[in-house]
C-alpha atoms as a PDB file:
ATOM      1  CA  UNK A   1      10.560 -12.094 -21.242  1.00  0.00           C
ATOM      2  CA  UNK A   2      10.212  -8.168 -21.587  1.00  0.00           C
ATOM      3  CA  UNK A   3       9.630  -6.024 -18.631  1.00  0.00           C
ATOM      4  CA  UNK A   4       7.468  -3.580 -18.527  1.00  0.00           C
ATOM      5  CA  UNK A   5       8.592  -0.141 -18.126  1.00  0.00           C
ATOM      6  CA  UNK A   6       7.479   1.811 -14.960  1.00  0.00           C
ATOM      7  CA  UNK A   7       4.013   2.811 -14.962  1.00  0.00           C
ATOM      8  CA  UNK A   8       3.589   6.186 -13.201  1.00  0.00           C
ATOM      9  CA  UNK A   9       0.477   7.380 -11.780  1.00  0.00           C
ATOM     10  CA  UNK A  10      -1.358  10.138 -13.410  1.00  0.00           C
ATOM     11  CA  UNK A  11      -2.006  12.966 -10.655  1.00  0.00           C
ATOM     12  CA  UNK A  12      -0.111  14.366  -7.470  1.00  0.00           C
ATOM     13  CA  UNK A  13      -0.059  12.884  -4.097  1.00  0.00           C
ATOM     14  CA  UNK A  14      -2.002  14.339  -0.975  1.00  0.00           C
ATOM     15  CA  UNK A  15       0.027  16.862   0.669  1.00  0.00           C
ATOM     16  CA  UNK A  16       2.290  15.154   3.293  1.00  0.00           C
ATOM     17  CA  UNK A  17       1.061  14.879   6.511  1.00  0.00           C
ATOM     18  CA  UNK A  18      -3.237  15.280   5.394  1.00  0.00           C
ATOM     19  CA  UNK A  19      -5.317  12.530   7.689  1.00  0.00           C
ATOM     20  CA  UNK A  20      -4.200   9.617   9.583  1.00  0.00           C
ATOM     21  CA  UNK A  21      -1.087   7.224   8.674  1.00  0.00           C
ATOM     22  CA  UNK A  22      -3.313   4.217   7.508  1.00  0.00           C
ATOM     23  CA  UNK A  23      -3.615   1.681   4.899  1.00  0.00           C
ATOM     24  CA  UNK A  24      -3.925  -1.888   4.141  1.00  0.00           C
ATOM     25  CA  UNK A  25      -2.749  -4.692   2.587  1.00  0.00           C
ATOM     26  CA  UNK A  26      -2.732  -4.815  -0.801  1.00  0.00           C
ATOM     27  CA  UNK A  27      -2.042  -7.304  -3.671  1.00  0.00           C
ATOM     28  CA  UNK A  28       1.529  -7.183  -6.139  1.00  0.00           C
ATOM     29  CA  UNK A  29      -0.316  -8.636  -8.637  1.00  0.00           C
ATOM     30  CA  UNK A  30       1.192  -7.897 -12.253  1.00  0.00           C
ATOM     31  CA  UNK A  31       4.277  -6.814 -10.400  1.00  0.00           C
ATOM     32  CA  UNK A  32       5.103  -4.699  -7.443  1.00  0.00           C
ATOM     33  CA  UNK A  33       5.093  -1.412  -9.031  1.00  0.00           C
ATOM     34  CA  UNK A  34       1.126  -1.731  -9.161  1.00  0.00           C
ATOM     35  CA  UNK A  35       0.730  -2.104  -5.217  1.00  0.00           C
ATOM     36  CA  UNK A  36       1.182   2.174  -4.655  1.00  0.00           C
ATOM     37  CA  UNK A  37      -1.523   2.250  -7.424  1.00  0.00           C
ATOM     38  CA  UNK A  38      -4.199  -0.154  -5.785  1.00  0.00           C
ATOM     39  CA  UNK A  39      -3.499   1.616  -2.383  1.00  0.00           C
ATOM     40  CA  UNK A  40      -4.258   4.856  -3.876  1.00  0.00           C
ATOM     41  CA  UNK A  41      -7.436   3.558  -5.179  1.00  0.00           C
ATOM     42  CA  UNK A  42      -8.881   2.670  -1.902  1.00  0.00           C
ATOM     43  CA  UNK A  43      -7.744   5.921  -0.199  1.00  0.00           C
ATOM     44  CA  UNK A  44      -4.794   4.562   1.261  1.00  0.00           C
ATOM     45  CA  UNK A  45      -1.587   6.727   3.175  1.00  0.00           C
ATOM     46  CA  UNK A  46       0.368   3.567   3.424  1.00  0.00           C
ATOM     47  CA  UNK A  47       0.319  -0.367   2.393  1.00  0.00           C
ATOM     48  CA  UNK A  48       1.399  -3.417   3.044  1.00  0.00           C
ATOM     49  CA  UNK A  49       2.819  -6.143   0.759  1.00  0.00           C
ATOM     50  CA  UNK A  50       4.213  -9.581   0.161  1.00  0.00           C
ATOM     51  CA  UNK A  51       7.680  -9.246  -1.520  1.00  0.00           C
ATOM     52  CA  UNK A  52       7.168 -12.902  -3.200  1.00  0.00           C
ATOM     53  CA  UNK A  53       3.979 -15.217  -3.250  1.00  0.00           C
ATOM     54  CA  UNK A  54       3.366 -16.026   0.666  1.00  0.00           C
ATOM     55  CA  UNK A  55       2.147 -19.472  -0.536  1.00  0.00           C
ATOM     56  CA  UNK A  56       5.786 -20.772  -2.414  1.00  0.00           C
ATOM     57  CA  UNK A  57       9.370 -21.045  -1.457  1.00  0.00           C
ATOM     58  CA  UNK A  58      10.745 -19.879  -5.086  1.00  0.00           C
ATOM     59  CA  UNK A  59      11.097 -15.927  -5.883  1.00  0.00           C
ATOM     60  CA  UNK A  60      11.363 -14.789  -9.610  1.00  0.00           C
ATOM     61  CA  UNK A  61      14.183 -11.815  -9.756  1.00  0.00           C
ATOM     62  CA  UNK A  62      13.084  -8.615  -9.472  1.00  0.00           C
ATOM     63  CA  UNK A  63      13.978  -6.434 -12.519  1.00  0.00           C
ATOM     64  CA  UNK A  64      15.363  -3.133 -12.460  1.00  0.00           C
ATOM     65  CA  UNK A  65      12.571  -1.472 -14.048  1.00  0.00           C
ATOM     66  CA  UNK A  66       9.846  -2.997 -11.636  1.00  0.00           C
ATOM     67  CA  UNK A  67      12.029  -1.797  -8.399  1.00  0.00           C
ATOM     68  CA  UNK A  68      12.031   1.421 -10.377  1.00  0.00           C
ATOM     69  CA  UNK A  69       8.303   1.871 -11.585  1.00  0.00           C
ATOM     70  CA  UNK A  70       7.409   0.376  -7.447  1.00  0.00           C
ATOM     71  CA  UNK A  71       9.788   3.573  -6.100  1.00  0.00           C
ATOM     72  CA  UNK A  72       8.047   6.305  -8.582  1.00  0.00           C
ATOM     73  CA  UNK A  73       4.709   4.858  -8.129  1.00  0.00           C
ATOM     74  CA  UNK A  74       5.226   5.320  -3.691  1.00  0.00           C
ATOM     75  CA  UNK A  75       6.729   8.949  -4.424  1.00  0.00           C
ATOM     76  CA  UNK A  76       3.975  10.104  -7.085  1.00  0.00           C
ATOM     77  CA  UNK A  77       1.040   8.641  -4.741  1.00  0.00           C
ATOM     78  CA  UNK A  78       2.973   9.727  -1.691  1.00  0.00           C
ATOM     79  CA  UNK A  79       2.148   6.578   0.152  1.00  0.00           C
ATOM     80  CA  UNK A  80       4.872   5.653   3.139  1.00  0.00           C
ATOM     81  CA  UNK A  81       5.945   4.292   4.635  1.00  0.00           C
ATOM     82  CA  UNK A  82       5.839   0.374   2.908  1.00  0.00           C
ATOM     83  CA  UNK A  83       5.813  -2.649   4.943  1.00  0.00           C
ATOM     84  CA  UNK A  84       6.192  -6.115   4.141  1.00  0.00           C
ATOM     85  CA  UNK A  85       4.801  -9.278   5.796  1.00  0.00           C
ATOM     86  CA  UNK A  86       6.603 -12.510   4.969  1.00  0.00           C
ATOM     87  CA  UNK A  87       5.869 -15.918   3.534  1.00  0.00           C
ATOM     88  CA  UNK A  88       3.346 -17.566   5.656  1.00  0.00           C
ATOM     89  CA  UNK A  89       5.764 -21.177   4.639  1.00  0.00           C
ATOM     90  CA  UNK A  90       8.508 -19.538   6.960  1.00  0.00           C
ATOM     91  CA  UNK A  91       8.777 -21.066  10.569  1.00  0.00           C
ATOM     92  CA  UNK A  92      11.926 -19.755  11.792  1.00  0.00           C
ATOM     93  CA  UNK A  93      12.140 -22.064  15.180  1.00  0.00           C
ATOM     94  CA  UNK A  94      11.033 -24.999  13.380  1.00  0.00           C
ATOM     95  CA  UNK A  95      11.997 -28.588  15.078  1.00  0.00           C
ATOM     96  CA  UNK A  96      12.641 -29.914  11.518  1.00  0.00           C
ATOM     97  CA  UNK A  97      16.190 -28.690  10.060  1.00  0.00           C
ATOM     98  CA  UNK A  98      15.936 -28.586   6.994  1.00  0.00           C
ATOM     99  CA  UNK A  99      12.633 -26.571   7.380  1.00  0.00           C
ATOM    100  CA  UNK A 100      14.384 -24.135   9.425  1.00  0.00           C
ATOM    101  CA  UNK A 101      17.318 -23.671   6.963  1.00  0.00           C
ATOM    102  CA  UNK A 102      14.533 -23.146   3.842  1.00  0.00           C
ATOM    103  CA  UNK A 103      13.157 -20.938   6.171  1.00  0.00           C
ATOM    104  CA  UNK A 104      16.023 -19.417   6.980  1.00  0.00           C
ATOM    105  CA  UNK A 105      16.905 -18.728   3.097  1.00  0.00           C
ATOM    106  CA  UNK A 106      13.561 -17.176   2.186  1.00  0.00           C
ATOM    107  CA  UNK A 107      13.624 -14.634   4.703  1.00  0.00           C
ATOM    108  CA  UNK A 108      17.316 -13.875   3.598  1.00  0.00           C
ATOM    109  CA  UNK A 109      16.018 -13.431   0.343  1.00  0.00           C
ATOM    110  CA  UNK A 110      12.573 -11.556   1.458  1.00  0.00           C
ATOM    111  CA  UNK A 111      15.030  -8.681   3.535  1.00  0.00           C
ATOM    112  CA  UNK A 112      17.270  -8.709   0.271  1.00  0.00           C
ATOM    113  CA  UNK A 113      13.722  -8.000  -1.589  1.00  0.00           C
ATOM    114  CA  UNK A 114      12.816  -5.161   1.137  1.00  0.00           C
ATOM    115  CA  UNK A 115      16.146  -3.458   0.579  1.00  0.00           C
ATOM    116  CA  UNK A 116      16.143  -3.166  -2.914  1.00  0.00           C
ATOM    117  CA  UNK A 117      12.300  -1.687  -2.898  1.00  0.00           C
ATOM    118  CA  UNK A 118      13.178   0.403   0.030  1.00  0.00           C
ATOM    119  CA  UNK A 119      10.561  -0.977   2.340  1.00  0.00           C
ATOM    120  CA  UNK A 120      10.682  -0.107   6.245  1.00  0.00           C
ATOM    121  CA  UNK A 121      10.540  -3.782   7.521  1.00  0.00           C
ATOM    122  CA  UNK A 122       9.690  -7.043   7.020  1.00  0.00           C
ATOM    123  CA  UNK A 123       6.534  -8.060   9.563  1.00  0.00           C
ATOM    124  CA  UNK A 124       7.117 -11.584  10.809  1.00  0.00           C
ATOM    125  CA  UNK A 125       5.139 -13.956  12.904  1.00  0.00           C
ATOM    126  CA  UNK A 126       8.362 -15.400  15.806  1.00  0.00           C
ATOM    127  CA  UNK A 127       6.868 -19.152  14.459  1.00  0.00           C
ATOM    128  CA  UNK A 128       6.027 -22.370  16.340  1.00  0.00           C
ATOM    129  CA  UNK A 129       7.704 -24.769  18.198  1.00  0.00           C
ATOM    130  CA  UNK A 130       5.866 -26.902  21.268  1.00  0.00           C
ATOM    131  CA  UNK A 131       9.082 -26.346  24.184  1.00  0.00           C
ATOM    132  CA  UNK A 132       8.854 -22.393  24.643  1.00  0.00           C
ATOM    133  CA  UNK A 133      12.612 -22.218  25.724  1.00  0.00           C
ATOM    134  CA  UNK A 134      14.216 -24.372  22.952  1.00  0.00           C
ATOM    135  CA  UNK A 135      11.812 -22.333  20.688  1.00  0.00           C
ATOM    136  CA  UNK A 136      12.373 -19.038  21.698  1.00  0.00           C
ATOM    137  CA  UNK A 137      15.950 -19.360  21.537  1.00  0.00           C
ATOM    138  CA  UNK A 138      16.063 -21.192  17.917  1.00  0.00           C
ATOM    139  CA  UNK A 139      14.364 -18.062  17.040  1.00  0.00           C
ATOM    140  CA  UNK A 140      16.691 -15.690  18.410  1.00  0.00           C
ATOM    141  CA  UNK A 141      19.610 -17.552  16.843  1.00  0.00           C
ATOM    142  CA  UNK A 142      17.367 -17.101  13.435  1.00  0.00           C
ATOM    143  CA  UNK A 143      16.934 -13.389  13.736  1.00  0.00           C
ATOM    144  CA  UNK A 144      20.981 -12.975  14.631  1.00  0.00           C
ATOM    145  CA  UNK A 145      21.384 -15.653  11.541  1.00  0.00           C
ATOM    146  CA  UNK A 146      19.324 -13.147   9.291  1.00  0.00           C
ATOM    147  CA  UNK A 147      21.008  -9.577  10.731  1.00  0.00           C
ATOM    148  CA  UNK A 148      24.343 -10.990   9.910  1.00  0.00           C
ATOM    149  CA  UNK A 149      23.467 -12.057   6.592  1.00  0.00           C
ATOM    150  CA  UNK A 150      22.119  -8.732   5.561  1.00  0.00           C
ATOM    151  CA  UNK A 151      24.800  -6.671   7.322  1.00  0.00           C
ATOM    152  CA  UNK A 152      24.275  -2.940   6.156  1.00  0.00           C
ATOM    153  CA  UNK A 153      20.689  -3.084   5.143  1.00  0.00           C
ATOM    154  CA  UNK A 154      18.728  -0.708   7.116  1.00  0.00           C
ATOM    155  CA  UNK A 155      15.259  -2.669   6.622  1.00  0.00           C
ATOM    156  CA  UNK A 156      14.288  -3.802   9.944  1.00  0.00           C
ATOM    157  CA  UNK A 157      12.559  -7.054  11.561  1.00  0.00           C
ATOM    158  CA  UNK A 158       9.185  -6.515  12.684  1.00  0.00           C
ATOM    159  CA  UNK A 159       8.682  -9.166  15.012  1.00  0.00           C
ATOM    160  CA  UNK A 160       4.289  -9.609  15.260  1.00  0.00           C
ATOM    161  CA  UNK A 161       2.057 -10.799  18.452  1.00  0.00           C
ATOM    162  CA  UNK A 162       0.357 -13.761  17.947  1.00  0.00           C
ATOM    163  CA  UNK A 163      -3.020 -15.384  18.791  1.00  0.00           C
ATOM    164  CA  UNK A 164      -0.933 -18.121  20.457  1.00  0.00           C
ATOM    165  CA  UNK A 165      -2.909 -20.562  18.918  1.00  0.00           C
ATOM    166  CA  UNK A 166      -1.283 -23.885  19.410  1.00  0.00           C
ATOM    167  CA  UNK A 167       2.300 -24.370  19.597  1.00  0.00           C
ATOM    168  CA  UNK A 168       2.807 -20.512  18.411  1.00  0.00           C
ATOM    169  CA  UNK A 169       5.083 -18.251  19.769  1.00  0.00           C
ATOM    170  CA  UNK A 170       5.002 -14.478  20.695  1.00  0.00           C
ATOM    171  CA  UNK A 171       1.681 -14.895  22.441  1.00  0.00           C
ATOM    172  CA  UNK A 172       2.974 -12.756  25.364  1.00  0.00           C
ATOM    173  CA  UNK A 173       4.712  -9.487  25.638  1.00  0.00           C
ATOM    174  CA  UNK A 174       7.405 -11.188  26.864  1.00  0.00           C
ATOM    175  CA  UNK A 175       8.537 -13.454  24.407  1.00  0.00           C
ATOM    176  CA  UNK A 176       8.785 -10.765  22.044  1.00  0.00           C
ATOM    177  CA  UNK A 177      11.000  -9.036  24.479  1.00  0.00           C
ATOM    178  CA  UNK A 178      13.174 -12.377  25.331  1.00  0.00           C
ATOM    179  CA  UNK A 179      13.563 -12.415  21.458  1.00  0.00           C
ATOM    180  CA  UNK A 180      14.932  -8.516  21.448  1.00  0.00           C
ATOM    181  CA  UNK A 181      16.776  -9.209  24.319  1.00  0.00           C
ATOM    182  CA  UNK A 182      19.440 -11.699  22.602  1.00  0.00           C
ATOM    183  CA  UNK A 183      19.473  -9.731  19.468  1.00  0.00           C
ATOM    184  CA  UNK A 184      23.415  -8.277  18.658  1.00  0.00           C
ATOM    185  CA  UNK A 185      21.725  -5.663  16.695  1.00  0.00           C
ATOM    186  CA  UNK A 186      18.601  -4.601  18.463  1.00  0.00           C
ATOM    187  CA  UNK A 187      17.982  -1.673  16.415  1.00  0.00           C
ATOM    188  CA  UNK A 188      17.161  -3.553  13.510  1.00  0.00           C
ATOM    189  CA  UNK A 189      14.381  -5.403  15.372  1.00  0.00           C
ATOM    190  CA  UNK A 190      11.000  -4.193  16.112  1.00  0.00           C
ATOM    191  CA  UNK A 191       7.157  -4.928  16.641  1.00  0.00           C
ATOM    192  CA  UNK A 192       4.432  -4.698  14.495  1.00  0.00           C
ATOM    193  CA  UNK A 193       1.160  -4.714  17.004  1.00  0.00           C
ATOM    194  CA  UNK A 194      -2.195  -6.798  16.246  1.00  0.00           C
ATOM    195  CA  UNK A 195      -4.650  -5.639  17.819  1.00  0.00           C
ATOM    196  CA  UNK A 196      -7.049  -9.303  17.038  1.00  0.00           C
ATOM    197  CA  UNK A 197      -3.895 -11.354  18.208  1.00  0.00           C
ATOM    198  CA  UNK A 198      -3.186  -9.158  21.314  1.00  0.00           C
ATOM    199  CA  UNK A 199      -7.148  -9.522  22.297  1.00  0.00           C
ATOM    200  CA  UNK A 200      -6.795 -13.805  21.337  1.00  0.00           C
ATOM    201  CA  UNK A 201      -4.223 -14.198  23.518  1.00  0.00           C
ATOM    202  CA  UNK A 202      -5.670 -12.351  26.426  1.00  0.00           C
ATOM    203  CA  UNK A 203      -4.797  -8.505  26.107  1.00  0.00           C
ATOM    204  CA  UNK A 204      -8.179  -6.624  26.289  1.00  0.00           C
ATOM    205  CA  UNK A 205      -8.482  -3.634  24.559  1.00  0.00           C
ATOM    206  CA  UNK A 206     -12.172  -3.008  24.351  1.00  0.00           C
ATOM    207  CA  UNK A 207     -12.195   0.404  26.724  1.00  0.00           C
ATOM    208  CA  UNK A 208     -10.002   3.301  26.780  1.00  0.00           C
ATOM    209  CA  UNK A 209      -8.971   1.966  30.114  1.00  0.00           C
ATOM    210  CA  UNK A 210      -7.964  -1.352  29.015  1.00  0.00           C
ATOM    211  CA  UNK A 211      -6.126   0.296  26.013  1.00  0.00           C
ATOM    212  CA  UNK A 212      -4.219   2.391  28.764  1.00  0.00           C
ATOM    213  CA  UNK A 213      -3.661  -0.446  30.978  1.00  0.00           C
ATOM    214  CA  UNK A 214      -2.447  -3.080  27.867  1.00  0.00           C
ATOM    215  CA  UNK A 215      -0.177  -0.527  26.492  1.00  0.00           C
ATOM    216  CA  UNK A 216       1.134   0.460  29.807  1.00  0.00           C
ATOM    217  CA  UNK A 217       1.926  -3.228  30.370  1.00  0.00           C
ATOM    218  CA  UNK A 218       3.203  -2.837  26.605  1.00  0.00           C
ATOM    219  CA  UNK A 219       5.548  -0.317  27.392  1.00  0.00           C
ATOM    220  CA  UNK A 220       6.783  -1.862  30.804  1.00  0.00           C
ATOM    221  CA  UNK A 221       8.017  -5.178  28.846  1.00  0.00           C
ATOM    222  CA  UNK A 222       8.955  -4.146  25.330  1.00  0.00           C
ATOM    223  CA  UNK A 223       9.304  -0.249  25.304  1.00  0.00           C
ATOM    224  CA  UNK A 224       6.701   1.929  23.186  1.00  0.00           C
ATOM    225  CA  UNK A 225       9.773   2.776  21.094  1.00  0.00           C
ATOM    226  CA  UNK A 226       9.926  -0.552  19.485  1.00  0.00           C
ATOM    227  CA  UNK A 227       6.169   0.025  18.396  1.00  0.00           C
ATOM    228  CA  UNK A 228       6.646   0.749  14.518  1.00  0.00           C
ATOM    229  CA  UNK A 229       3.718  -0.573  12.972  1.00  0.00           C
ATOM    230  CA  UNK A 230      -0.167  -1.613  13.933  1.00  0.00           C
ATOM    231  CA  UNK A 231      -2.522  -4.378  12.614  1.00  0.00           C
ATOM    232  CA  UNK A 232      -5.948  -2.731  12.724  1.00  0.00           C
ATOM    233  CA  UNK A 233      -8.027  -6.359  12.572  1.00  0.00           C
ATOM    234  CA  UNK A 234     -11.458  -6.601  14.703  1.00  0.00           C
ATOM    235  CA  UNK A 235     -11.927 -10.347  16.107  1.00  0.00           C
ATOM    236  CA  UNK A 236     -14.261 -12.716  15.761  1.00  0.00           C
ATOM    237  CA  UNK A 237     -13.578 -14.751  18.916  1.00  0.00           C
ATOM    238  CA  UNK A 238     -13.638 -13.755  22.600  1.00  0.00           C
ATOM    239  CA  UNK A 239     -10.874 -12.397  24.624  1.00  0.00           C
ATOM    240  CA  UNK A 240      -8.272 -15.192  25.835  1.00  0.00           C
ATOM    241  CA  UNK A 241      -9.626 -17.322  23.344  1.00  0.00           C
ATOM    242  CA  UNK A 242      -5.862 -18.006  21.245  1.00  0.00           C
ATOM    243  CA  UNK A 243      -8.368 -18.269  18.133  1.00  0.00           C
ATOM    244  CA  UNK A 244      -6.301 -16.160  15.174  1.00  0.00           C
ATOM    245  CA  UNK A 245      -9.792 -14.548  13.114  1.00  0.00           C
ATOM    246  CA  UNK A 246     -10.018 -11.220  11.685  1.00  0.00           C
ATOM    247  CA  UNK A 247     -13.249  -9.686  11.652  1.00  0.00           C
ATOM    248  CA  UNK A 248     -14.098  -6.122   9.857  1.00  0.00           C
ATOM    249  CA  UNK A 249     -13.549  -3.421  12.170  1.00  0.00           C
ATOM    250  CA  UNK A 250     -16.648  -2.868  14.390  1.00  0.00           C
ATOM    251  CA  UNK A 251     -18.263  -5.851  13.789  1.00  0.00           C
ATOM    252  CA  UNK A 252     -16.326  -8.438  15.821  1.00  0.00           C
ATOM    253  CA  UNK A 253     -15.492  -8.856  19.479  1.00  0.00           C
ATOM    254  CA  UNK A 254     -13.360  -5.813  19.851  1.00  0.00           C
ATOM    255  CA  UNK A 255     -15.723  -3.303  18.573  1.00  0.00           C
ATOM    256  CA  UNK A 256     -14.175   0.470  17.477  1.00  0.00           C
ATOM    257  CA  UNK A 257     -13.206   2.025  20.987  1.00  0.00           C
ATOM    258  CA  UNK A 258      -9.230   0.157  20.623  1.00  0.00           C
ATOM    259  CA  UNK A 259      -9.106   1.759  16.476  1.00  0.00           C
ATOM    260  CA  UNK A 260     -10.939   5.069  17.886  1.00  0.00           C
ATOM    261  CA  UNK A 261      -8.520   5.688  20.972  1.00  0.00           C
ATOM    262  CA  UNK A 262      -5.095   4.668  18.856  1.00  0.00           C
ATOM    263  CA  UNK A 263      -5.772   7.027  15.917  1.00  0.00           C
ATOM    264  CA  UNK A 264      -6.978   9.753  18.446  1.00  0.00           C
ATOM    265  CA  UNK A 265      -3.207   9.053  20.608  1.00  0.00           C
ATOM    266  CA  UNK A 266      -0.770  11.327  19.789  1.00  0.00           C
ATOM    267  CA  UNK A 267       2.088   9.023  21.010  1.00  0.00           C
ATOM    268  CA  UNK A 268       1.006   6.385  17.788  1.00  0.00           C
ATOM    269  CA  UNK A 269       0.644   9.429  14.924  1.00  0.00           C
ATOM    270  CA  UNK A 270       3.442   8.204  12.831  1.00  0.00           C
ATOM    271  CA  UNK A 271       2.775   4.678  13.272  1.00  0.00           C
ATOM    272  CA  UNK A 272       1.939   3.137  10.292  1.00  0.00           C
ATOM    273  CA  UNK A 273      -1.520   1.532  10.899  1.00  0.00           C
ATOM    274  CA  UNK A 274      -2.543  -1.281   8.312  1.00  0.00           C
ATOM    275  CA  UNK A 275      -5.744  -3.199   7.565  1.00  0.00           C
ATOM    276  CA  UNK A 276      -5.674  -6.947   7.187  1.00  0.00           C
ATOM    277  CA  UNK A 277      -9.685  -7.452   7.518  1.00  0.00           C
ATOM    278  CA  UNK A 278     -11.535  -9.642   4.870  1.00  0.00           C
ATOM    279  CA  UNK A 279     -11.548  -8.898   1.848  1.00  0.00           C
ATOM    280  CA  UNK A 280     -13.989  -7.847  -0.836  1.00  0.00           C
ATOM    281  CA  UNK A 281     -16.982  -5.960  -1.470  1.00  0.00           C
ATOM    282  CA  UNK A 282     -19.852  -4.077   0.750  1.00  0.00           C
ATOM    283  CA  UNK A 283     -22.435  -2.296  -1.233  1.00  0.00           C
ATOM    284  CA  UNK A 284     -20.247  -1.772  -4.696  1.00  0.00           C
ATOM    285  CA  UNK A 285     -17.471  -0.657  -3.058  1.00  0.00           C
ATOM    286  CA  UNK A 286     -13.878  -2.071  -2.132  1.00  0.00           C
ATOM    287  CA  UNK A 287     -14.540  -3.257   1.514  1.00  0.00           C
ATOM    288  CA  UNK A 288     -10.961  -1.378   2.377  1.00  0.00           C
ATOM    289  CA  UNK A 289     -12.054   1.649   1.111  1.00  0.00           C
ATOM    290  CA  UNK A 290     -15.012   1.551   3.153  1.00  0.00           C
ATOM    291  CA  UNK A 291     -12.914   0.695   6.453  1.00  0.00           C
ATOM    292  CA  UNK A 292     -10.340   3.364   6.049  1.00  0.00           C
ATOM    293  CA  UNK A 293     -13.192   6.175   5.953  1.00  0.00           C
ATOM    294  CA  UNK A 294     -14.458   5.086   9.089  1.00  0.00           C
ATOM    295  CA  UNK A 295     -10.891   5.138  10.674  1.00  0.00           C
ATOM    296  CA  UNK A 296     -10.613   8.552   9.111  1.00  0.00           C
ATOM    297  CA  UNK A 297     -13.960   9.681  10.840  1.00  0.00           C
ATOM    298  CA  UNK A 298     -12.977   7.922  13.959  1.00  0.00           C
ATOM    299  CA  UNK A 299      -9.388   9.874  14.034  1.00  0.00           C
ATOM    300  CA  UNK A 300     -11.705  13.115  14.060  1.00  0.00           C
ATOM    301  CA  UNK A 301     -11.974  14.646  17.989  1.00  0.00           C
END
């Protein structure tokens, strides 16, 4: 089958540094090199992708001239920094082997995918296993598995809070820093924040004081300078409730104060901050488009 050569946007990025790092999640459909172009269309600064369908073990190749047209397209729309999330199949800790091990080979291949594109990291939820020890440290062994395989590549592993809903893992602050703690190359491992997870599992974040307080607490377990990406997702459930439901920002449980106060704090400015709310329309327009020009009036002091 013919590629298709790169497709190049047809005007100039924003000037670097204009408005607040944000963005959303936004589809690779007809090949990667369109996702810049779709984030530019609903006023994004940076995106999120999947590397490979999320729903399917099996990853077609990537040509050259789709890494290519992906790499002009970021530059001419100036959007950056990428992220990716991975395959939702993966479970990393799994009790079933040979789970683990297909698990274990998409993600090789998904970091292989990041480095070629040039994408930051590769967002991943720590997975689920019902005996927190065993699972905790089948994930560690995972992540070390993974580092070694992709020795040199400077993409790192975003490691993401969860709701803790069921069996899942990385429900508290610290098992995301047990996980760090028994990596062999810790700087290639990171977090990517939530903020609906962090108020499911019991992390409230509705005041400027609770912000303080949970990111305080944050900072005591994991360090602020593993922070290196956000989920902005509103929730639909109530605080403590382990229920994992994204709600449009403003409209759920969690209201604006957490997206207002984190845009306005200078320590989170080059943070990449990403949307994963529902998708769709609201009143004609592209429901993302809408969001991220309320984050961009709520970033104003």
């Amino acid at each position: 089958m013919k590629t298709k050569p790169p497709r190049p946007v047809a005007s100039p990025p924003e000037p670097a540094g204009r408005g607040p790092l944000i963005g959303a999640h936004v589809s690779t459909g007809g090949g990667m090199d369109q996702a810049p172009l779709r984030g530019r269309e609903v006023g994004c600064a940076t995106i999120q992708i999947f590397v490979k369908s999320n729903m399917q073990w099996a990853a077609r190749p990537l040509s050259e001239s789709e890494i290519a047209g992906f790499k002009v397209n970021c530059r001419e729309t100036g959007i950056a920094p990428v992220v990716a999330h991975n395959s939702y199949l993966v479970n990393l800790c799994a009790q079933n082997d040979d789970l683990a091990k297909k698990s274990l080979d998409a993600m090789t291949v998904e970091l292989e995918r990041c480095d070629a594109l040039g994408i930051l990291g590769l967002i991943m939820h720590p997975g689920s296993h019902p005996d927190e020890a065993e699972g905790l440290a089948r994930i560690t062994a995972a992540v070390n598995e993974l580092l070694d395989r992709t020795r040199g590549s400077p993409v790192r592993l975003l490691l993401e809070n969860t709701a803790g809903q069921g069996s899942y893992l990385g429900r508290r602050f610290e098992q995301l820093a047990q996980i760090i703690a028994g990596v062999r190359r810790p700087e290639r491992v990171a977090v990517c924040f939530d903020t609906c997870h962090a108020f499911a599992s019991g992390y409230d974040l509705r005041t400027p004081a609770d912000c303080e307080a949970t990111f305080a607490e944050f900072d005591r377990v994991v360090g602020l300078d593993r922070l290196v990406c956000f989920h902005f997702n509103d929730a639909k459930q109530d605080l403590g409730r382990h229920v994992d439901r994204h709600e449009h920002l403003g409209q759920g449980r969690l209201g604006l104060e957490p997206f207002r106060w984190i845009l306005r704090n200078p320590r989170f400015a080059a943070i990449p901050k990403i949307l994963e709310t529902p998708k769709g329309m609201k009143d004609g327009e592209d429901w993302d488009a809408v969001t991220l020009r309320l984050l961009r009036e709520l970033a104003r002091p």
